[in-house]
Protein backbone atom coordinates (compact mmCIF):
# COMPACT_ATOMS: atom_id res chain seq x y z
CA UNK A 1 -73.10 34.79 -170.38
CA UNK A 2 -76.59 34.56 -170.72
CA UNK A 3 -78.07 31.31 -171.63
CA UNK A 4 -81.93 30.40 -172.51
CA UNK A 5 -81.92 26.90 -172.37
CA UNK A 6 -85.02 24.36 -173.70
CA UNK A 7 -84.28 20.68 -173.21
CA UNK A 8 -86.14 17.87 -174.16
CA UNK A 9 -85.44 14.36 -172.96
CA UNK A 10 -82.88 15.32 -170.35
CA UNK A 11 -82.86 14.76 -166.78
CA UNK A 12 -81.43 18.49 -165.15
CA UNK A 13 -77.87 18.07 -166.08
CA UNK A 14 -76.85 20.98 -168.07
CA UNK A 15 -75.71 19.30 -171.59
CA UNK A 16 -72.73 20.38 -173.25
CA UNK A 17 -73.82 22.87 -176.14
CA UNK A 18 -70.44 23.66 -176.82
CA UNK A 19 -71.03 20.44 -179.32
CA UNK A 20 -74.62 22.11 -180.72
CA UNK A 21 -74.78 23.93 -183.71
CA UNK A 22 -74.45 27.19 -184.16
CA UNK A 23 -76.92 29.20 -185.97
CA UNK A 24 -76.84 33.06 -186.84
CA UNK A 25 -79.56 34.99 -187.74
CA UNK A 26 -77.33 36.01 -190.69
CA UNK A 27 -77.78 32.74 -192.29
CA UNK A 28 -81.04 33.00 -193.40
CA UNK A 29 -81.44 36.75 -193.90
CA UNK A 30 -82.56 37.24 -197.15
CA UNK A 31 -81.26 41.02 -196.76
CA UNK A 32 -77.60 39.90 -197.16
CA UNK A 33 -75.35 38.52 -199.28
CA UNK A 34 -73.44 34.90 -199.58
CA UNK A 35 -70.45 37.07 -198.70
CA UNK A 36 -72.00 39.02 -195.95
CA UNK A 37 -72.88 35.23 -194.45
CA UNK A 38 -76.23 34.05 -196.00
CA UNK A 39 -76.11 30.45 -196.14
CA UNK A 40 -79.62 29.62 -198.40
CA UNK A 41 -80.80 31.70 -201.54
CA UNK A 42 -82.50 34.59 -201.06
CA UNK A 43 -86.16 33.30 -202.13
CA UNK A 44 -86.16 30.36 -199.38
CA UNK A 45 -84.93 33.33 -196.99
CA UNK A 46 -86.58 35.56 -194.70
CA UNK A 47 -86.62 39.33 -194.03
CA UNK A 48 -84.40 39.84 -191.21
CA UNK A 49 -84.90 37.22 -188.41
CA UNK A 50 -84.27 37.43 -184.65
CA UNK A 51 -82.55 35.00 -182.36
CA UNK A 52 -86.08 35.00 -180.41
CA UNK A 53 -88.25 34.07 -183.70
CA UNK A 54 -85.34 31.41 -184.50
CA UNK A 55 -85.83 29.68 -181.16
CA UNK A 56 -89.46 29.92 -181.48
CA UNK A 57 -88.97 27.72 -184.30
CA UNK A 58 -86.51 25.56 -183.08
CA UNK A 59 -88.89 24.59 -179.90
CA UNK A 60 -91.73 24.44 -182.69
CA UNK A 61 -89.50 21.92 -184.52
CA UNK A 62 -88.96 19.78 -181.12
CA UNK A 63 -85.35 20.62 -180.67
CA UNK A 64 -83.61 21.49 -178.03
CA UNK A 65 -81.86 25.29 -178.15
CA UNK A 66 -80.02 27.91 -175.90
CA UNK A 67 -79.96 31.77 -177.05
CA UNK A 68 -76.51 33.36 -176.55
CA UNK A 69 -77.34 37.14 -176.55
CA UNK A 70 -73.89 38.40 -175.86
CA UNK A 71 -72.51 36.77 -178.75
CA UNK A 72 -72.03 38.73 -182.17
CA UNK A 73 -71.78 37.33 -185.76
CA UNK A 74 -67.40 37.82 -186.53
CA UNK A 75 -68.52 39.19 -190.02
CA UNK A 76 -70.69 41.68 -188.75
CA UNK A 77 -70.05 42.53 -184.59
CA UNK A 78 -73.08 45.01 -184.78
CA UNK A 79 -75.24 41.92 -185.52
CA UNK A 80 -75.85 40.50 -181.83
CA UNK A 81 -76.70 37.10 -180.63
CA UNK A 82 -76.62 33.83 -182.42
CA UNK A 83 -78.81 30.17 -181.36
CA UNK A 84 -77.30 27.06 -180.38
CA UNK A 85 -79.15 23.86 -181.40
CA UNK A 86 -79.01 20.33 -181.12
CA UNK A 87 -79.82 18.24 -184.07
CA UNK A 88 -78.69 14.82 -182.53
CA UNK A 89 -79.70 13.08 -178.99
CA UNK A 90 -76.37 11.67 -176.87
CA UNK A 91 -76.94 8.10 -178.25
CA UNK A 92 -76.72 9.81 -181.99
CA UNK A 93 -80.57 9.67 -182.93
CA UNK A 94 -82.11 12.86 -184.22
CA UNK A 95 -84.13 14.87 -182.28
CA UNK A 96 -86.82 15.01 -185.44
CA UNK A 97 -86.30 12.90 -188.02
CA UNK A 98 -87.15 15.62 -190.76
CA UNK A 99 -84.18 17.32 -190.01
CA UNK A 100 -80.34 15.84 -190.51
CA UNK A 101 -78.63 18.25 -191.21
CA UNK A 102 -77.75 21.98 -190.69
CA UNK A 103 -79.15 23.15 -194.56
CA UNK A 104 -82.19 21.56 -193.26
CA UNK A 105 -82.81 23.73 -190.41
CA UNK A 106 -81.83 26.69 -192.03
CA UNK A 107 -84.65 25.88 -194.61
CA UNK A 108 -87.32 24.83 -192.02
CA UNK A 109 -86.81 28.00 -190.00
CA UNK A 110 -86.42 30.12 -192.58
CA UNK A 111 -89.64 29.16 -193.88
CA UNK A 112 -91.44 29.40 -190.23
CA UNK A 113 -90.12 32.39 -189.41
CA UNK A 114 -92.46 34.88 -191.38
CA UNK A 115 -95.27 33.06 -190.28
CA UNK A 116 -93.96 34.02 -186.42
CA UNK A 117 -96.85 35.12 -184.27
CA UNK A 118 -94.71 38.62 -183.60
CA UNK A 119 -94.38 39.22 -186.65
CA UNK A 120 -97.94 38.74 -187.71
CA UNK A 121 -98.78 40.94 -184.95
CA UNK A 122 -96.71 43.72 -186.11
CA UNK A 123 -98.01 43.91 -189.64
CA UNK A 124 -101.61 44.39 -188.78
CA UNK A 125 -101.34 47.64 -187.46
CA UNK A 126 -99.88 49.06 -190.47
CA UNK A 127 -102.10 47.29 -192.84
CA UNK A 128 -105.15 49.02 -191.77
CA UNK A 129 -103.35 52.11 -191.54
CA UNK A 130 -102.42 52.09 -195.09
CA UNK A 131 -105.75 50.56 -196.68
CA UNK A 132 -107.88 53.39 -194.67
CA UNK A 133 -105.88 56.09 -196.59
CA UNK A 134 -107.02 55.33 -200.78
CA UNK A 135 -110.70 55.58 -198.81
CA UNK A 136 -110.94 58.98 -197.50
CA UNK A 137 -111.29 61.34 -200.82
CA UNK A 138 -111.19 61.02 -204.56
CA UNK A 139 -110.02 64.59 -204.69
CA UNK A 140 -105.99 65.06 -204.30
CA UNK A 141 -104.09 68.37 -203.80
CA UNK A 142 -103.90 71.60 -201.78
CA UNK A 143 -106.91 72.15 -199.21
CA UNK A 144 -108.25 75.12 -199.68
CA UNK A 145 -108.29 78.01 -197.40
């Protein structure tokens, strides 16, 4: 098992994240449907999230996380890795006190996740790609010979 662990507060004991909760990228992919495992509607969800961009968040957010890479989604086994998360410090005070409860992660990440520096990154490219084509010639059809 592979294990990314980010712990805040804690003096290097490994905690017990078999108590976290569990988040799949599923939940808050707007591309699926309640019964495919989406867990908020589809206009507070985001286009296809990764475990990475979900962690980003989650450290973002102050809480403490571990990626699990090796494990898959039972719905869907094709869809790898899921995020564990802590919500709640041992003595039961929340980690950030804007988010209680599960729904309320799932909505703060899902709204941080578009804004994700990788993703941001990736759509530049092909923006300039596509507004540098309309430019190049009024005229449209076969070039001649």
């Amino acid at each position: 098992m592979f294990y990314d662990f980010h712990i805040t507060g804690m003096d290097g004991d490994v905690p017990n994240i078999k108590r976290w909760t569990v988040f799949y990228p599923v939940y808050i992919n707007s591309k699926k449907t309640l019964a495919e495992g989406r867990r908020i509607s589809t206009s507070k969800a985001c286009e296809n999230p990764t475990c990475v961009e979900i962690a980003d968040s989650c450290n973002f957010l102050k809480l403490p996380f571990a990626i699990e890479i090796d494990k898959a989604y039972p719905r869907d086994f094709m869809q790898r890795g899921r995020v564990r998360v802590s919500l709640k410090k041992e003595d039961g005070t929340l980690y950030n006190p804007a988010i209680s409860s599960r729904k309320q992660l799932m909505l703060q990440v899902a709204e941080m996740v578009p804004r994700h520096h990788g993703r941001i990154r990736k759509q530049e490219p092909s923006t300039t790609s596509t507004a540098a084509l309309p430019s190049k010639s009024g005229k449209s059809g076969r070039k001649k010979k």
